[in-house]
Protein backbone atom coordinates (compact mmCIF):
# COMPACT_ATOMS: atom_id res chain seq x y z
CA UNK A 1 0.00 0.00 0.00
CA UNK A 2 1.51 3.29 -0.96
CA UNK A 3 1.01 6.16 1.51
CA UNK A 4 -2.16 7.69 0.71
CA UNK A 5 -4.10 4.10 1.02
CA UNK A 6 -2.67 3.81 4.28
CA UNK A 7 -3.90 7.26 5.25
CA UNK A 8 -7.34 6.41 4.27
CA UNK A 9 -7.17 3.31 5.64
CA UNK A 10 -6.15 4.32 9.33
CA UNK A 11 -8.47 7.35 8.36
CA UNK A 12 -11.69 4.50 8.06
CA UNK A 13 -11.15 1.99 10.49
CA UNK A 14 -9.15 3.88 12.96
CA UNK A 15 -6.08 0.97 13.03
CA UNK A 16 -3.02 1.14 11.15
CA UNK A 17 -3.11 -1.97 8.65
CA UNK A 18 -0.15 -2.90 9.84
CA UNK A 19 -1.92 -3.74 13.05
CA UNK A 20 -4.82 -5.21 11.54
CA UNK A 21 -3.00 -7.95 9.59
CA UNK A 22 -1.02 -8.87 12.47
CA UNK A 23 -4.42 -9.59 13.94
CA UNK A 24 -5.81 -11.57 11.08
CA UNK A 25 -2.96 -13.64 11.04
CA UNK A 26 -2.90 -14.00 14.17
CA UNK A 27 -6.53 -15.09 15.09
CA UNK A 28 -6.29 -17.56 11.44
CA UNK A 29 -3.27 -19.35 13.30
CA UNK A 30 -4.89 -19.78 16.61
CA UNK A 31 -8.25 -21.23 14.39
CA UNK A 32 -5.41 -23.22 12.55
CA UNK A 33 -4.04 -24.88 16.02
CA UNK A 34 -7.29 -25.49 17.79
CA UNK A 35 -8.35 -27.42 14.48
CA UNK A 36 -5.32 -29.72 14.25
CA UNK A 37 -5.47 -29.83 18.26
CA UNK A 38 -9.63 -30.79 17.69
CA UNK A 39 -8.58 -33.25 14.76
CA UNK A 40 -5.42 -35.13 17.20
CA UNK A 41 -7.68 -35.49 19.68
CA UNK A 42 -10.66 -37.02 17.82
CA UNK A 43 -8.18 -39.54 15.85
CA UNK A 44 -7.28 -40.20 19.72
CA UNK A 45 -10.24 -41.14 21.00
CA UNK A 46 -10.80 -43.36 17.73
CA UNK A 47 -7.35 -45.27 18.41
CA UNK A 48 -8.17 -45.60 21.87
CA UNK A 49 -11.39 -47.29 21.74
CA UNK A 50 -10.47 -49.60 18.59
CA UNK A 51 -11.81 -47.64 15.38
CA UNK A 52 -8.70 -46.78 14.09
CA UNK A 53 -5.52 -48.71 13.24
CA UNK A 54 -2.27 -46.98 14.62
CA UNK A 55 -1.13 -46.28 10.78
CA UNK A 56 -4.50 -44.32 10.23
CA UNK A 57 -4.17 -42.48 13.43
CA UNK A 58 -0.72 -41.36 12.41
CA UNK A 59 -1.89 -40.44 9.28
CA UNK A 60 -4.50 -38.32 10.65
CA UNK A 61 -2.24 -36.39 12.77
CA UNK A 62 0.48 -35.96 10.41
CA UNK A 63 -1.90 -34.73 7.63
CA UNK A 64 -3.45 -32.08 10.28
CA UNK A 65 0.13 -30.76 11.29
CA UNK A 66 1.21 -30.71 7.18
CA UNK A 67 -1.72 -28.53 7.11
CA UNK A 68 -0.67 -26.38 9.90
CA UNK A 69 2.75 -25.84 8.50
CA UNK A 70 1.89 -25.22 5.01
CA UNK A 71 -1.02 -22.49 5.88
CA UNK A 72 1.67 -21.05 8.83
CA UNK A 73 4.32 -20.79 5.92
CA UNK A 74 1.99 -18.84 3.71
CA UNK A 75 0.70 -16.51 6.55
CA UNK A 76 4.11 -15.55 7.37
């Protein structure tokens, strides 16, 4: 952004954008962490009480954190 969109922008939503993307990014990782946190724990439970095999539990949980580091890579 060149410096008359940032004026107008600050000037609109009262925020620098600087400050604003930090908290996009921010709240998008958290929703990011809690999901592959929700998605561990639910292949967990599956292992635990026989519906999964240990290979497909693994899987699961290694997909979920692939995920994590691919979107935290492109947030960055």
């Amino acid at each position: 952004m060149n410096s008359v969109q940032k004026q107008a922008f600050l000037a609109g939503s009262g925020v620098e954008s600087a400050a604003m993307l930090l908290a996009i990014k921010s709240s998008l990782i958290v929703l990011i962490l809690i999901w592959t946190t929700w998605v561990a724990i639910g292949a967990f439970r599956a292992w635990r009480f026989g519906d999964l095999e240990i290979y497909d539990f693994l899987w699961q949980v290694m997909r979920a954190s692939i995920i994590l580091l691919v979107i935290g890579f492109y947030i960055q």
